[in-house]
Protein backbone atom coordinates (compact mmCIF):
# COMPACT_ATOMS: atom_id res chain seq x y z
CA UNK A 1 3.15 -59.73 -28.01
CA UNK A 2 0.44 -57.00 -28.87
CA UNK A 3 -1.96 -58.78 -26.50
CA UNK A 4 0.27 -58.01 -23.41
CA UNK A 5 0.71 -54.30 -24.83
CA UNK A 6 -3.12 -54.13 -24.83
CA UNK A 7 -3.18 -55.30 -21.23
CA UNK A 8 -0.72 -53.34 -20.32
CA UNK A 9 -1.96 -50.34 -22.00
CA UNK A 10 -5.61 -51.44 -20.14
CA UNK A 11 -4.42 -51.48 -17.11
CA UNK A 12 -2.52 -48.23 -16.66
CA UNK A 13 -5.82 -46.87 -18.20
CA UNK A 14 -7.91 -48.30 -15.40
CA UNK A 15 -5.26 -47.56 -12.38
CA UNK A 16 -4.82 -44.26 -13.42
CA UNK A 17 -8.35 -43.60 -13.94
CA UNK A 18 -9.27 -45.13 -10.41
CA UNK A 19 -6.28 -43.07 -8.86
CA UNK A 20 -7.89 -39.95 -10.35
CA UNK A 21 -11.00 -39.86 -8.20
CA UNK A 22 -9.45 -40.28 -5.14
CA UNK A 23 -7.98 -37.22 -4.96
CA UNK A 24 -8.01 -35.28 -1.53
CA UNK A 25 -9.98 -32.72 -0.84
CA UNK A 26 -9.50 -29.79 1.64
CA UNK A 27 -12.28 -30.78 3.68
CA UNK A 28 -10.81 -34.29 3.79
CA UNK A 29 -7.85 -32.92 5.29
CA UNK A 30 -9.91 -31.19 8.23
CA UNK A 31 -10.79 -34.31 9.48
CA UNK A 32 -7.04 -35.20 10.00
CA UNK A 33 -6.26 -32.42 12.03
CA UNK A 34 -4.41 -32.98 15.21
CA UNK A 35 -4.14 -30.35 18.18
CA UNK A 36 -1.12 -29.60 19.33
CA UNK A 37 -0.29 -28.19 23.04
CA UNK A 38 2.03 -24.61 23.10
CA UNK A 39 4.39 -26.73 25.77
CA UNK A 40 4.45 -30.03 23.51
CA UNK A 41 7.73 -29.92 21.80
CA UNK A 42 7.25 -33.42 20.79
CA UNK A 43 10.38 -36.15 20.84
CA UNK A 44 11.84 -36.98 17.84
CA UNK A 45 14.09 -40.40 18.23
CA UNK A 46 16.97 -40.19 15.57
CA UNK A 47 18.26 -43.48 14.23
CA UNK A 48 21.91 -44.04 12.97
CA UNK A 49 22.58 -46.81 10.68
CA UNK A 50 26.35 -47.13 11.59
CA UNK A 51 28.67 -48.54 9.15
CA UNK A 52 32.35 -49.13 8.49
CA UNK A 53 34.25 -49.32 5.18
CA UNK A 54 38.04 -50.13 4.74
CA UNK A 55 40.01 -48.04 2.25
CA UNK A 56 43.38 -48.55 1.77
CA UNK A 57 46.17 -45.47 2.46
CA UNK A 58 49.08 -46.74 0.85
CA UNK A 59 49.03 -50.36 -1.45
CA UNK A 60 51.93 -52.36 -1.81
CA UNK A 61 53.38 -53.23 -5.15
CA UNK A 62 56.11 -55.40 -4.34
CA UNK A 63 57.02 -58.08 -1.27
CA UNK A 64 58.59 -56.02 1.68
CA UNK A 65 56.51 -53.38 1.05
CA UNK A 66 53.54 -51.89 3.24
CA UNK A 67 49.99 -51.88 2.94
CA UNK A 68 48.00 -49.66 5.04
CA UNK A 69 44.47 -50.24 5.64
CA UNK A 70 41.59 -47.38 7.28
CA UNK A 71 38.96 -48.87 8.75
CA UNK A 72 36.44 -45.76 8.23
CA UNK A 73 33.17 -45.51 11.18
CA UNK A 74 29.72 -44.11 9.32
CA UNK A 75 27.72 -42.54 11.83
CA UNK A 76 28.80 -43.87 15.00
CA UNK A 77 28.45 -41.26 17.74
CA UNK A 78 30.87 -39.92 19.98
CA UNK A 79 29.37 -41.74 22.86
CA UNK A 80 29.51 -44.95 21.22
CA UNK A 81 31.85 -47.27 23.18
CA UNK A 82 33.32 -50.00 20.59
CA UNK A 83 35.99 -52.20 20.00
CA UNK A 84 38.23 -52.85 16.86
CA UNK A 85 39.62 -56.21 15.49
CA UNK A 86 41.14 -56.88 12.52
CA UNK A 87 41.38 -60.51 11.18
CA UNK A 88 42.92 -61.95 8.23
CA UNK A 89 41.83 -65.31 6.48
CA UNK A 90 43.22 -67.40 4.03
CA UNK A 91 39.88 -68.63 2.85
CA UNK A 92 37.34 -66.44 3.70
CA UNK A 93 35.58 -68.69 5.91
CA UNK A 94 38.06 -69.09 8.82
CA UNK A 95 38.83 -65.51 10.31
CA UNK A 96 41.97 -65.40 12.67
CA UNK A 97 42.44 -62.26 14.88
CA UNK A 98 45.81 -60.14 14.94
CA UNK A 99 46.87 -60.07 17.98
CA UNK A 100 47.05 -56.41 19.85
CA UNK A 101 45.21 -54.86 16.74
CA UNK A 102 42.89 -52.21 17.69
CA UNK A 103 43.01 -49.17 16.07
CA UNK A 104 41.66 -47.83 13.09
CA UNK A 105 45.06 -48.30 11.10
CA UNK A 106 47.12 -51.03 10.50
CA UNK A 107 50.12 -51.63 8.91
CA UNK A 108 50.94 -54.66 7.24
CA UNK A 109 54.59 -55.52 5.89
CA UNK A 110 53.69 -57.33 2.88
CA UNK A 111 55.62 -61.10 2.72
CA UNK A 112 54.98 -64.47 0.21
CA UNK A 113 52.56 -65.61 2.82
CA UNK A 114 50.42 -62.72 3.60
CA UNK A 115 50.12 -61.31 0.30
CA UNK A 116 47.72 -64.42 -0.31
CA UNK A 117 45.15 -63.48 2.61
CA UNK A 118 41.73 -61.93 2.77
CA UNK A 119 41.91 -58.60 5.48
CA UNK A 120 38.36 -57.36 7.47
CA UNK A 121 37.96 -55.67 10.76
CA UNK A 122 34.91 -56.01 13.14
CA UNK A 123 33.57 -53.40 15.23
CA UNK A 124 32.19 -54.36 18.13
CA UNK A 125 29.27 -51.95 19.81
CA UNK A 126 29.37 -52.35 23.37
CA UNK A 127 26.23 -51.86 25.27
């Protein structure tokens, strides 16, 4: 045990002591110095890692009651064409659709079948 605290201790000795003399210099930075036209504005390309989330507006508590789920869009842009689905499985591996589900809401009437399944909606990025 005190042998891999000396290594350790060795080690961050050496690294920092090698990290130490490498330090930049203003002349250094001269050499990096890149012109830049008056009429270059440049482009800047802004990525958007889009993501969805379901929350759920109202839970149910009993049978006959409703459960409302939100399917909420992260950073999908307003000139993002896509399509909703939601799906429902009983074992997480086989996903069935519901039919003429495509908005961000649904509404579920809980029942002693459905109160059993697994809920998930895809969003679909069209081109």
């Amino acid at each position: 045990m005190k042998l891999i605290a000396f290594i350790l201790v060795f080690i961050f000795c050496f690294v920092g002591g090698a990290i130490s003399e490498n330090v930049a210099t203003p002349t250094d930075l001269d050499e990096v110095l890149v012109e830049i036209e008056d009429d270059d504005w440049g482009e800047i390309e802004i990525q958007f890692e889009r993501r969805v989330f379901i929350s759920t507006d109202k839970e149910p508590q009993y049978l006959g009651d409703e459960m409302i789920l939100v399917a909420t869009l992260i950073d999908f842009q307003p000139e993002d064409r896509y399509t909703i689905t939601w799906q429902y499985s009983e074992d997480t591996e086989n996903w069935i659709d519901i039919e003429n589900e495509h908005q961000q809401t649904i509404t579920i009437i809980m029942d002693t079948i459905n109160c059993h399944y697994w809920w998930r909606v895809v969003v679909t990025l069209e081109e």
